[in-house]
Structure formats: C-alpha cells, structure tokens
C-alpha atoms as a PDB file:
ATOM      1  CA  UNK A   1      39.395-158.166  38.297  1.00  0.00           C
ATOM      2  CA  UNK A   2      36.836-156.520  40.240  1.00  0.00           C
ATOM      3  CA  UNK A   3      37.734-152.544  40.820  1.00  0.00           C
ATOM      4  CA  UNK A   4      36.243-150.995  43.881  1.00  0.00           C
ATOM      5  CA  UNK A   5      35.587-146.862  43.833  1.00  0.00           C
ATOM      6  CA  UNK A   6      34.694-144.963  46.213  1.00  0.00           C
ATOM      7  CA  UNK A   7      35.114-143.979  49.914  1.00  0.00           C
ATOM      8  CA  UNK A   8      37.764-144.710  52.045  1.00  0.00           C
ATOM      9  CA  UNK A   9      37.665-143.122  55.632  1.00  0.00           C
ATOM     10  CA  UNK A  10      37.999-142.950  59.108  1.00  0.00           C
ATOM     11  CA  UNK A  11      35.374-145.335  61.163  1.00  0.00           C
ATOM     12  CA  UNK A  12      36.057-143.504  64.709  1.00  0.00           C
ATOM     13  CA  UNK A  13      34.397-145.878  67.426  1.00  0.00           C
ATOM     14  CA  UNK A  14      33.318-144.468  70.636  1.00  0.00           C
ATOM     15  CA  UNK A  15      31.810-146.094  73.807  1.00  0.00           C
ATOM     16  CA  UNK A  16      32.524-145.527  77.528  1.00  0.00           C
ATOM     17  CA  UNK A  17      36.484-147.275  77.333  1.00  0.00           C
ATOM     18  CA  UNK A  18      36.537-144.364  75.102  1.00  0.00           C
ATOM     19  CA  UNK A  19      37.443-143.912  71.128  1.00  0.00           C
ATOM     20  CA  UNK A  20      39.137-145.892  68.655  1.00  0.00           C
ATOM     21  CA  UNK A  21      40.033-145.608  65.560  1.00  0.00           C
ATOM     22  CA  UNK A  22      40.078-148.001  62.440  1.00  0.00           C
ATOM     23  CA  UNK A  23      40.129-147.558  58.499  1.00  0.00           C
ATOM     24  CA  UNK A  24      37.091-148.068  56.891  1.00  0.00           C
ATOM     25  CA  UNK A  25      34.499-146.896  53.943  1.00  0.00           C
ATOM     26  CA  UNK A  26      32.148-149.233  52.511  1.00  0.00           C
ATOM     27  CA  UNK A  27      33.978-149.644  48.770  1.00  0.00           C
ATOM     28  CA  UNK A  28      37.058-149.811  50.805  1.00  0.00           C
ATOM     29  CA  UNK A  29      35.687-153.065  53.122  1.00  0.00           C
ATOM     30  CA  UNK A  30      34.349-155.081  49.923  1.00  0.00           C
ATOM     31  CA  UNK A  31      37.857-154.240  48.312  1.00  0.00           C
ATOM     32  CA  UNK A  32      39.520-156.408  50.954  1.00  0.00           C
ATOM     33  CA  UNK A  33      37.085-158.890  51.571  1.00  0.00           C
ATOM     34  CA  UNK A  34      37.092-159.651  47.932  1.00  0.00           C
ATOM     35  CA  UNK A  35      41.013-160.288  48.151  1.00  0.00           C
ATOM     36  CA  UNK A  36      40.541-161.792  51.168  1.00  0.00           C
ATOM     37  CA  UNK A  37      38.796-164.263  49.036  1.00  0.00           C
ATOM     38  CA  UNK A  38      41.108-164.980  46.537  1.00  0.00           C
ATOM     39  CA  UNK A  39      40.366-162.061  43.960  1.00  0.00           C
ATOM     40  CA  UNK A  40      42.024-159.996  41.969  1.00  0.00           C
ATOM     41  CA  UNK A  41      41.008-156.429  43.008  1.00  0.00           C
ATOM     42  CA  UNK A  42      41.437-152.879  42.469  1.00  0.00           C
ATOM     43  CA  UNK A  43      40.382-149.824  44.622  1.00  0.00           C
ATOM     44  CA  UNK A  44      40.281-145.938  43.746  1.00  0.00           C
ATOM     45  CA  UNK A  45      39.667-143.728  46.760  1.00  0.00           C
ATOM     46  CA  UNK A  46      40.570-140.047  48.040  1.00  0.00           C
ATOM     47  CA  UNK A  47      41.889-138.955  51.513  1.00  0.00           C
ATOM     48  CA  UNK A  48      42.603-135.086  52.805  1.00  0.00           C
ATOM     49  CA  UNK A  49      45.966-134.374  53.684  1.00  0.00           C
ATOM     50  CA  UNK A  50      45.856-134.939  57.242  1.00  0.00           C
ATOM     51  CA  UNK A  51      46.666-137.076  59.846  1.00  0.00           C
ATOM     52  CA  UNK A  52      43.810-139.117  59.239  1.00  0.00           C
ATOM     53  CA  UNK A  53      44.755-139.299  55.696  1.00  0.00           C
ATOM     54  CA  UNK A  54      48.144-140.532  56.722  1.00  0.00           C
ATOM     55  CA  UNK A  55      47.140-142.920  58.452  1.00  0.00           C
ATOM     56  CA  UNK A  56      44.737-144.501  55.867  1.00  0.00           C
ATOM     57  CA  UNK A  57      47.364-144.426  53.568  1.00  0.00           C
ATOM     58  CA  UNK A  58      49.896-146.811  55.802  1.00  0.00           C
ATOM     59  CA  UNK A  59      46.602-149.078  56.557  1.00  0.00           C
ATOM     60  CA  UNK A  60      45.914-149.477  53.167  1.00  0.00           C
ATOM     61  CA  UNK A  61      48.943-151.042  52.303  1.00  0.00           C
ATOM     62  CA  UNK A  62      48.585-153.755  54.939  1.00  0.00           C
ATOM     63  CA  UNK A  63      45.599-155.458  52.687  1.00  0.00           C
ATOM     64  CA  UNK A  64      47.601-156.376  49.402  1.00  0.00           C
ATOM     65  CA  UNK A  65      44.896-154.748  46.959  1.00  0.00           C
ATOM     66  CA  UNK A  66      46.367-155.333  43.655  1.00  0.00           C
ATOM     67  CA  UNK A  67      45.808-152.206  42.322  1.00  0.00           C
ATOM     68  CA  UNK A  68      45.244-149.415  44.401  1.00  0.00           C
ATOM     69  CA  UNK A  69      45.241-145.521  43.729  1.00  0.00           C
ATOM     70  CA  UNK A  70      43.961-143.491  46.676  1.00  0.00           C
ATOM     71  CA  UNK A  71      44.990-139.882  46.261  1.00  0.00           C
ATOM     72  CA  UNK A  72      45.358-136.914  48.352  1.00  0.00           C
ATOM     73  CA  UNK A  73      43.296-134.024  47.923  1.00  0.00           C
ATOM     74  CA  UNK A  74      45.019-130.462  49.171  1.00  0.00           C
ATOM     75  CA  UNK A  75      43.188-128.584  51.403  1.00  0.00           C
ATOM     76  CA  UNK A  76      40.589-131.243  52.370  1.00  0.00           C
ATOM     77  CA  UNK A  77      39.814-133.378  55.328  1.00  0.00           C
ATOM     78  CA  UNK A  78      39.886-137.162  55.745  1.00  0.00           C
ATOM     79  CA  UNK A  79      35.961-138.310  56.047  1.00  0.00           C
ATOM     80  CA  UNK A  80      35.431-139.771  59.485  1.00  0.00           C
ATOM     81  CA  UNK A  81      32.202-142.050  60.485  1.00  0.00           C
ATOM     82  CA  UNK A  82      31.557-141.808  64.109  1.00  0.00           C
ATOM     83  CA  UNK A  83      30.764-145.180  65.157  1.00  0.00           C
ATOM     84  CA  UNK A  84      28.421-146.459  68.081  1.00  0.00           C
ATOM     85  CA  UNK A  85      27.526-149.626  68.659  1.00  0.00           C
ATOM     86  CA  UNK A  86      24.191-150.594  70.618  1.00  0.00           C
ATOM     87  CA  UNK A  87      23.827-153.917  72.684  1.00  0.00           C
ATOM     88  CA  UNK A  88      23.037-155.905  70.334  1.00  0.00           C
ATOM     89  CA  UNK A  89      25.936-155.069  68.203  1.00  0.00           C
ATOM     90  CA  UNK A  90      24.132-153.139  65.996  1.00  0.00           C
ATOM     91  CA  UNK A  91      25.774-149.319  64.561  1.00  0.00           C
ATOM     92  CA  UNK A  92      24.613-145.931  64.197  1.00  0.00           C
ATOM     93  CA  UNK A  93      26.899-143.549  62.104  1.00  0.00           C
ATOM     94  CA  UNK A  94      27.284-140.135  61.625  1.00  0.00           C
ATOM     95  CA  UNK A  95      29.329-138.559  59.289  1.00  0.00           C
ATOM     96  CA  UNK A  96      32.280-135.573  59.677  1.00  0.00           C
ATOM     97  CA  UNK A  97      31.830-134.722  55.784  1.00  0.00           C
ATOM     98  CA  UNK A  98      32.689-131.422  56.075  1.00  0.00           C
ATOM     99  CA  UNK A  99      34.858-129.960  53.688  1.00  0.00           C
ATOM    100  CA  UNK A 100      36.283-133.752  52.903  1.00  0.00           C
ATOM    101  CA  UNK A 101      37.931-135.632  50.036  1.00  0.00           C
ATOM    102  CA  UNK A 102      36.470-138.937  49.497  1.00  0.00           C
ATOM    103  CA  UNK A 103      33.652-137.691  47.073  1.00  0.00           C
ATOM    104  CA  UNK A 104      36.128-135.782  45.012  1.00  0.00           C
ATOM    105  CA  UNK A 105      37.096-138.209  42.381  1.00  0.00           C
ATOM    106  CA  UNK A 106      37.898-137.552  39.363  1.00  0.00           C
ATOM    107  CA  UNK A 107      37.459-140.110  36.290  1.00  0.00           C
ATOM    108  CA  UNK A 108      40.953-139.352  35.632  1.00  0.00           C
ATOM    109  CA  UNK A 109      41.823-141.163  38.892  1.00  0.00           C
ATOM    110  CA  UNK A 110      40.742-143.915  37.187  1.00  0.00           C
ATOM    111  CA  UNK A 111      43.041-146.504  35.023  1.00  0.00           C
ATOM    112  CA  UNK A 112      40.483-148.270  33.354  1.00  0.00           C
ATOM    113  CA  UNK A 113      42.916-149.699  30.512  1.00  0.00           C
ATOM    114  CA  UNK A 114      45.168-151.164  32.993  1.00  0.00           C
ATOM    115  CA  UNK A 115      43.000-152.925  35.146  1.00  0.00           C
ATOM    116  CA  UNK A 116      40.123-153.955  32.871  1.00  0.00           C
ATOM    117  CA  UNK A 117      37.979-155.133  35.651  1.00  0.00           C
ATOM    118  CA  UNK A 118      34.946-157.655  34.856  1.00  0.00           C
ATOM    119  CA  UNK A 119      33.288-155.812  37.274  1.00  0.00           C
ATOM    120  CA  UNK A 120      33.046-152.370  38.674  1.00  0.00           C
ATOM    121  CA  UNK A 121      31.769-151.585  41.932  1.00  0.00           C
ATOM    122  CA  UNK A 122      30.911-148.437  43.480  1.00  0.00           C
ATOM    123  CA  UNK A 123      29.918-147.141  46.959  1.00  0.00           C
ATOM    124  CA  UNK A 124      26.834-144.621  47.303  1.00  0.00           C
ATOM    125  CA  UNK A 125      28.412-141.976  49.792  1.00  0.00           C
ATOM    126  CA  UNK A 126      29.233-139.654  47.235  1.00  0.00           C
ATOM    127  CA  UNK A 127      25.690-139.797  45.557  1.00  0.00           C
ATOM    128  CA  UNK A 128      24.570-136.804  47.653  1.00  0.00           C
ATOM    129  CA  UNK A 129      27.285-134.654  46.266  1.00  0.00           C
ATOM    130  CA  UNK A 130      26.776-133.389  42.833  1.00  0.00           C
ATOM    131  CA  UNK A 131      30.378-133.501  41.989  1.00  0.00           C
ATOM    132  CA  UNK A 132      29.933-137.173  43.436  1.00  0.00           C
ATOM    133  CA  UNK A 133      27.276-137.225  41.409  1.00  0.00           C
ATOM    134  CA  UNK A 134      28.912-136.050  37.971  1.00  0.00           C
ATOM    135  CA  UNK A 135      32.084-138.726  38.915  1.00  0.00           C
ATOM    136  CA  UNK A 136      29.426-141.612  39.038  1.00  0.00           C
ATOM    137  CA  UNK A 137      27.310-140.965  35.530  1.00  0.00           C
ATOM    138  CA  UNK A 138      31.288-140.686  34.083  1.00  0.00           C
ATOM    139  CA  UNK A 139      32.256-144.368  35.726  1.00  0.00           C
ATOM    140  CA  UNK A 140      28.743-145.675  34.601  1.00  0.00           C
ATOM    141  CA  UNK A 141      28.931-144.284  31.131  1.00  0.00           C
ATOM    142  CA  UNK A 142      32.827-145.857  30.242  1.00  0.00           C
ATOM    143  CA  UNK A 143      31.442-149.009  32.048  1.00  0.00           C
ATOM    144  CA  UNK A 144      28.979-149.546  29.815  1.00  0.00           C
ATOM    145  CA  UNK A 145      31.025-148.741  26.824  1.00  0.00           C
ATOM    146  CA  UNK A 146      33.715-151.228  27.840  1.00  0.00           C
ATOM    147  CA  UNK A 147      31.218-153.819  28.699  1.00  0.00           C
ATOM    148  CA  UNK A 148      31.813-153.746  32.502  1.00  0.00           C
ATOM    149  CA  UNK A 149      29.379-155.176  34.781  1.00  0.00           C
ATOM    150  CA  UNK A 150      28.695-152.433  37.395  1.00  0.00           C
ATOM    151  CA  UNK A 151      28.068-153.609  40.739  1.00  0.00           C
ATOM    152  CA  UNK A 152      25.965-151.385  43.243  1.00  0.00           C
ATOM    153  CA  UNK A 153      25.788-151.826  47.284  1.00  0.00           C
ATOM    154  CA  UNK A 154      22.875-149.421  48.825  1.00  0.00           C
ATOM    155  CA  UNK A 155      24.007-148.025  51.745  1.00  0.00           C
ATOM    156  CA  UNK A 156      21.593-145.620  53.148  1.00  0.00           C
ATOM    157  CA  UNK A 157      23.178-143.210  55.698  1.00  0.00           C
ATOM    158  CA  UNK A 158      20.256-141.390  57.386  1.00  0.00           C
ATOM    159  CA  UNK A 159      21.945-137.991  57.732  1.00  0.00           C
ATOM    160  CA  UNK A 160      23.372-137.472  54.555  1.00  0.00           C
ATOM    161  CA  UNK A 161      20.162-136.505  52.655  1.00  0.00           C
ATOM    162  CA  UNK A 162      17.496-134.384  53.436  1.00  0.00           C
ATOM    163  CA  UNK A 163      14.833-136.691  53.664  1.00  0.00           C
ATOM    164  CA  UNK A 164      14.629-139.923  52.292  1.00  0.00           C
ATOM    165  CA  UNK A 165      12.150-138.925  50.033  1.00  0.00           C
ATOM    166  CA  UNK A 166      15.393-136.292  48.373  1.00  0.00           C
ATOM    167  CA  UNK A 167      17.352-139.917  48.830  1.00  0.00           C
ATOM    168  CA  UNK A 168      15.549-142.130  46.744  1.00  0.00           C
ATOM    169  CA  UNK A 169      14.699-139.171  43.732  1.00  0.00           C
ATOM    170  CA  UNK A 170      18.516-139.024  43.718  1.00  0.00           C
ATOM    171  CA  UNK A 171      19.633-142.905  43.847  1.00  0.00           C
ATOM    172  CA  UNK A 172      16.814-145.026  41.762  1.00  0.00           C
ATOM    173  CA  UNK A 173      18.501-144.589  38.536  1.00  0.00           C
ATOM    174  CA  UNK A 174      21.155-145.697  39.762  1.00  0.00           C
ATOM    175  CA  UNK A 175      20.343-148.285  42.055  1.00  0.00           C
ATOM    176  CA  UNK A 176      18.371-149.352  38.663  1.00  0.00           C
ATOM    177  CA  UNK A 177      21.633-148.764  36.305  1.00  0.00           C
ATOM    178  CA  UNK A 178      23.513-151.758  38.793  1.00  0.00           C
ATOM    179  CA  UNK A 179      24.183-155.670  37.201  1.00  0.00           C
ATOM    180  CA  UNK A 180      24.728-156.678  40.752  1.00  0.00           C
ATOM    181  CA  UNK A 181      22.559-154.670  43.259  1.00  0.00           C
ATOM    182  CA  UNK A 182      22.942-155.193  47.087  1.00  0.00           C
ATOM    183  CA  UNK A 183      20.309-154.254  49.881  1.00  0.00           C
ATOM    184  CA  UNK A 184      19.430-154.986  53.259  1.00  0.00           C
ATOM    185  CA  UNK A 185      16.547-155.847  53.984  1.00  0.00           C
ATOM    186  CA  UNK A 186      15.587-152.916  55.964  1.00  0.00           C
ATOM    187  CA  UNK A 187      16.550-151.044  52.929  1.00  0.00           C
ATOM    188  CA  UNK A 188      14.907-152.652  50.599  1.00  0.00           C
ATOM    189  CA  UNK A 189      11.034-152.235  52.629  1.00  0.00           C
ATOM    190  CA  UNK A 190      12.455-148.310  52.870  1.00  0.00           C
ATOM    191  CA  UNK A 191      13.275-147.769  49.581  1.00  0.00           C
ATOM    192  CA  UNK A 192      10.193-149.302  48.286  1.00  0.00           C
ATOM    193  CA  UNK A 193       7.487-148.418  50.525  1.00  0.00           C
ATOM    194  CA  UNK A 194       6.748-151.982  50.358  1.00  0.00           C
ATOM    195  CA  UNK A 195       5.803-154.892  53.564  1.00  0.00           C
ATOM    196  CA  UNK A 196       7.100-157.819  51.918  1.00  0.00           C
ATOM    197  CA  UNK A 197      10.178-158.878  50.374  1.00  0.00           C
ATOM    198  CA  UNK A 198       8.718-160.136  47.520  1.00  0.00           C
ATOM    199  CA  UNK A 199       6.796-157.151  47.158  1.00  0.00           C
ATOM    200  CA  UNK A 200       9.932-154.871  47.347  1.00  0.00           C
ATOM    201  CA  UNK A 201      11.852-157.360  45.082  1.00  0.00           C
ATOM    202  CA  UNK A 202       9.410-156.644  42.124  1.00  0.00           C
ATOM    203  CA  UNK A 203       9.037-152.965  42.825  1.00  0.00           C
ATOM    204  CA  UNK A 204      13.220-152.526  42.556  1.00  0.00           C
ATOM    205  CA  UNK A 205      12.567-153.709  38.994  1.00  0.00           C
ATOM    206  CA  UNK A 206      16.382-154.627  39.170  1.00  0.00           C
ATOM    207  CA  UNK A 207      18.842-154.895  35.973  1.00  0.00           C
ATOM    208  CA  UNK A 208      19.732-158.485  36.074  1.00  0.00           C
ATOM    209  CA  UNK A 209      20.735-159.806  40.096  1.00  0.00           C
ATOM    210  CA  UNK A 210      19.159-158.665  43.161  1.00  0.00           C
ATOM    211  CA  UNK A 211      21.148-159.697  46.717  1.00  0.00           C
ATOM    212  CA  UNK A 212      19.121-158.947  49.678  1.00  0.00           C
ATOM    213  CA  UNK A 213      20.881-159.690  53.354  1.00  0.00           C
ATOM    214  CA  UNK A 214      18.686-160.393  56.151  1.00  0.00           C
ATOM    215  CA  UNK A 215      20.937-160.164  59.294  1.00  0.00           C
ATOM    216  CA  UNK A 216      21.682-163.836  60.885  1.00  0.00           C
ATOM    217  CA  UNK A 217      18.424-165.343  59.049  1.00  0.00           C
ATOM    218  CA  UNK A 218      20.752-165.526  55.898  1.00  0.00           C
ATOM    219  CA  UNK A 219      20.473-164.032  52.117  1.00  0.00           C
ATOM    220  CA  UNK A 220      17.853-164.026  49.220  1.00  0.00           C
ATOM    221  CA  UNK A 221      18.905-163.633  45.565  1.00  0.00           C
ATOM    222  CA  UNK A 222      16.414-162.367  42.542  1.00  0.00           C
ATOM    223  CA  UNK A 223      17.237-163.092  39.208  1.00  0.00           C
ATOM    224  CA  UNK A 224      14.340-161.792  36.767  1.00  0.00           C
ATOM    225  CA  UNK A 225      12.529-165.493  37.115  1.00  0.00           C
ATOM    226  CA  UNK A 226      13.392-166.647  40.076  1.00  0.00           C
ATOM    227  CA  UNK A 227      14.183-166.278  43.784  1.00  0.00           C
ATOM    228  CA  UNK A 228      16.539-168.234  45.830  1.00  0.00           C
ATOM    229  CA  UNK A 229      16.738-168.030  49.640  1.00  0.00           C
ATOM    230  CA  UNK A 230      20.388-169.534  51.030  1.00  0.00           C
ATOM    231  CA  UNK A 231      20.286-169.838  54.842  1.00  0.00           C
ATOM    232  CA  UNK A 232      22.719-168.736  57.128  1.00  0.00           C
ATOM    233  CA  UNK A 233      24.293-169.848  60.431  1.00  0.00           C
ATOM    234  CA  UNK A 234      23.620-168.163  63.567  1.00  0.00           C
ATOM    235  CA  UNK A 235      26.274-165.896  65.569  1.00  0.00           C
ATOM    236  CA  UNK A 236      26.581-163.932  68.612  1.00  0.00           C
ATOM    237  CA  UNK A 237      26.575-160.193  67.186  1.00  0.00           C
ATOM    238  CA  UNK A 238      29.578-158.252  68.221  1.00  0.00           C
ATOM    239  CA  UNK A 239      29.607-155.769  65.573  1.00  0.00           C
ATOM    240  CA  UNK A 240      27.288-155.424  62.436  1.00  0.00           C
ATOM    241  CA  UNK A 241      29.525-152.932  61.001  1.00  0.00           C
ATOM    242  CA  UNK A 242      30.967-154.132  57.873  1.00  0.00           C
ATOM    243  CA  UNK A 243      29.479-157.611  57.711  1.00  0.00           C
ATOM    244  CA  UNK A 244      27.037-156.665  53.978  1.00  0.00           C
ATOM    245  CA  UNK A 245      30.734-155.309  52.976  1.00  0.00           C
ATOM    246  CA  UNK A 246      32.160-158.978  53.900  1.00  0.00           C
ATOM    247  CA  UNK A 247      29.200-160.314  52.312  1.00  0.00           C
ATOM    248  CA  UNK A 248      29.261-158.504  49.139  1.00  0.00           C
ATOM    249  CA  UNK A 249      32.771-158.883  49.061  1.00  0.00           C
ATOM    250  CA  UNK A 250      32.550-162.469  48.778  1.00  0.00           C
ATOM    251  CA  UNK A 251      30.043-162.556  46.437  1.00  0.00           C
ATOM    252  CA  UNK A 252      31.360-159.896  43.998  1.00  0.00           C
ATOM    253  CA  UNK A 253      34.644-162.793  44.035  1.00  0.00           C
ATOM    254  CA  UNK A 254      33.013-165.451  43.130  1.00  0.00           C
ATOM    255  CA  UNK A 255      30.925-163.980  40.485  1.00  0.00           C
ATOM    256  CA  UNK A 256      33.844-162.935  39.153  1.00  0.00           C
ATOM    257  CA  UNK A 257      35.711-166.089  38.918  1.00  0.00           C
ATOM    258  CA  UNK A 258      32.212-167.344  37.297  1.00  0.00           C
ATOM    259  CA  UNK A 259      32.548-164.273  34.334  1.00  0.00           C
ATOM    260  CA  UNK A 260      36.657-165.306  33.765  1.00  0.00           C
ATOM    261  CA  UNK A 261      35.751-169.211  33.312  1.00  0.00           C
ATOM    262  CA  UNK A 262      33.168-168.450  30.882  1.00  0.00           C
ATOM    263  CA  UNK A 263      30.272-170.092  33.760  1.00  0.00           C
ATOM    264  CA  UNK A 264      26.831-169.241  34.009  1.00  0.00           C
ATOM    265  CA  UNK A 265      25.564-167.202  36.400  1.00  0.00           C
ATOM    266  CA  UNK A 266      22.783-169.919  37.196  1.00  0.00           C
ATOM    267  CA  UNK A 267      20.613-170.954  40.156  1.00  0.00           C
ATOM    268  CA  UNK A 268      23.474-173.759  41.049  1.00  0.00           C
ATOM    269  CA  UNK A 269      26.481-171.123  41.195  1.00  0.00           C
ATOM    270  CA  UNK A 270      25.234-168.239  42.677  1.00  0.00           C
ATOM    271  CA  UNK A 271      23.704-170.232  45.719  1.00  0.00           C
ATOM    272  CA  UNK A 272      27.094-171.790  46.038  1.00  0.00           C
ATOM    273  CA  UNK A 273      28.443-168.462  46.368  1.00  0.00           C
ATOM    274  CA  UNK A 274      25.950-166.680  48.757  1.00  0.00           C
ATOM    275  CA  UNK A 275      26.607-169.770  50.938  1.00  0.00           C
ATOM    276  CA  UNK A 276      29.856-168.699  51.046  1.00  0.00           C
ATOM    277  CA  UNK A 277      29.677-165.083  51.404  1.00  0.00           C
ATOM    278  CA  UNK A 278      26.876-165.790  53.988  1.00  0.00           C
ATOM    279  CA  UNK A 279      29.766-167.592  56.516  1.00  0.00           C
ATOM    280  CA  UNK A 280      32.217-165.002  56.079  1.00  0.00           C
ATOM    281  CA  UNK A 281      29.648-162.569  56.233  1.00  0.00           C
ATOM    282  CA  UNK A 282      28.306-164.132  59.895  1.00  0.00           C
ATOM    283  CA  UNK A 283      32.009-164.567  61.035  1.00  0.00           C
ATOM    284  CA  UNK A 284      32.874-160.574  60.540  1.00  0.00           C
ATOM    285  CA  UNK A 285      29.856-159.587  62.924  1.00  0.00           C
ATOM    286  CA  UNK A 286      31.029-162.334  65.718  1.00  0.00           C
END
C-alpha cells in the first residue's frame, strides 16, 4: 500500500469566463493517480468545517481511495489555492492559508497498523508550519521504525516562506530524509544553486532515488551510481497543474508493486516505470 498525507484543498481557478472550483492538494492528486493505476492506496488529510470542506469531503469519495481518513477541524477554514493559468498552460498559485486545517494533523490521525503501507508519502505544504513541522518528524520517525520507505515530492510554493533562503534551511533535512525524492527541474537548479542537472543531482546528495521531471522533454532518475534519462512524448499544454502529481503517482505504483513481488529496484524496472508515469503524466497536462 502506498499511504498519502498531507493536504487536501480547494484549487479555485480563475480567468476571464470567471472562477471554478475543483478539489485538489498535491498528496491528495498522487493519492488518486496512484489508484488510478492500479494501487492500493491510503490518504490522511484535514478540511475546516465549511462549505469548502463539504464539498471536499463528497469529492473525495468519488476516487475509491482504499483507505481514506480526512477529518474536520472545528473552527478552521478549508485551504484554497487560487489558480491562474498563463498561455502556455503553465500555473501560478497563491494560497488562502489563513487560519486553515490542512497542516493540522495529528499522528493520531494516522492508522499505521491497519494500513501498513510499503511506502509513505508526504506533501511539503505543511513544512512552513511548525505544528506541520512537529506532525512530519512524528510520521518520519514511526516510518523509519516500521521500515517504511518515505516518499518525498518538493513542491516549492513561492509565497509560503519568507525567502527561499528560510525555505531551503527548513526543507533539506527532509528533502534528504526521502527514499523516493521528486523535483522539477526548475526546483532542483533553485534548491541547489546549481546550472546543470548533473550538478544539482550530486549536490541533493539524495537517500537512495532521485526523480527529476523536465516538462514535455521527459524524466531523469539518479540512483547513487547511475543516471537514467526516459524520454517523453510531446503534448499540447492545457494545464500543468497536477501533471508531477500524475507523474509521481504513477511511479510511487509501480515501485510499489516492485517492493510486494520481492523485485529489484534496478535500471530495467524503474525505466519501465517512468515510461509509464511519463504518458500519464503528458496526458494530465493535454
């Protein structure tokens, strides 16, 4: 099983036929992708009890997540990413995160005996909350114990941190604590100060797999000796938003299946997977 934890919001899109609005929330996206693909998933999220909250809760049903615990926190608002969309398809968020639920997990909202997942993923949103924080270093810690592979996605949201300098302080360790680590590109040269993706690559010093998504030229993949570059097919972009969660989604699957037949995670297998992840992943953006 792979269990997903983390947000699970609002994505409010507006351009001039007006504003929409869809559930969304990183964690939340690779959750169904990853069923989607034929896994067995879990998600843990948190919603405010409001209308946005209700309606989350009657979306998330429509996905058939295996195990799924999103609570409602009293007194707290549903997170909402404003969405915009330039012409190339490309998105620009900013976040209503004030005086909202989805960082306000508690490990208790966690049933780690029922689902024992292979792997754990987590999103990054709550990272600049302390009590986010706190919640994190709890899931990491009873991860590790319980030999759970924990499975990272960096999603850098420019106005949720001070400065990205404040950013990266805060998320190295655990971008560095991650089996499975995700980054775009663009992240990657960001978070590194690097020019090259080689060169960022061997600065993330990364746990054991590094993905890195390049848009419509396709995916790279670092193991600790070597690096494998898997193609993909080109698309016209409608909307970027939520293709790395389609992506990641995919991949998190199939490593999974991999882990629960006892198969390596070799050069063979995980380009047969990216290839895969890298056609779904192009599909959600047309």
């Amino acid at each position: 099983m792979i269990l997903s934890i983390g947000e699970i919001l609002i994505d409010a899109y507006k351009s001039n036929e007006g504003c929409s609005s869809h559930i969304g929330g990183a964690p939340f996206n690779v959750a169904v992708w990853a069923k989607r693909a034929g896994g067995k998933v879990g998600f843990v999220g948190k919603v405010g009890d409001d209308d946005h909250g209700k309606f989350v809760l009657d979306k998330a049903t429509d996905y058939h997540i295996d195990h799924i615990n999103i609570g409602v926190a009293n007194g707290l608002k549903t997170t909402v990413a404003e969405v915009t969309l330039d012409g190339n398809g490309e998105r620009c968020f900013k976040f209503q995160r004030d005086n909202t639920a989805d960082f306000q997990l508690d490990i208790n909202d966690v049933d780690f005996e029922s689902t024992c997942p292979n792997i754990v993923h987590l999103g990054t949103l709550m990272l600049n909350q302390k009590i986010g924080r706190k919640f994190f270093d709890n899931v990491i810690e009873i991860a590790k114990n319980k030999g759970f592979y924990i499975s990272i996605d960096a999603n850098f949201r420019d106005d949720l941190f001070e400065s990205n300098e404040m950013r990266n302080k805060i998320m190295k360790p655990y971008l560095k604590s991650a089996d499975f680590l995700k980054m775009g590109l663009d992240e990657l040269l960001d978070f590194t100060g690097k020019t090259t993706l080689e060169d960022g690559a061997k600065a993330m010093n990364f746990k054991n797999l590094l993905f890195v998504t390049d848009g419509g030229n396709g995916s790279h993949i670092f193991t600790k000796r070597t690096h494998i570059f898997v193609p993909s097919q080109k698309v016209d972009v409608i909307d970027a938003t939520g293709a790395g969660d389609a992506f990641w989604g995919n991949v998190l699957q199939g490593i999974d299946t991999l882990i629960s037949c006892g198969l390596p995670l070799d050069s063979h297998n995980l380009t047969s997977i990216a290839q895969r992840a890298n056609i779904v992943g192009a599909q959600a953006v047309g």
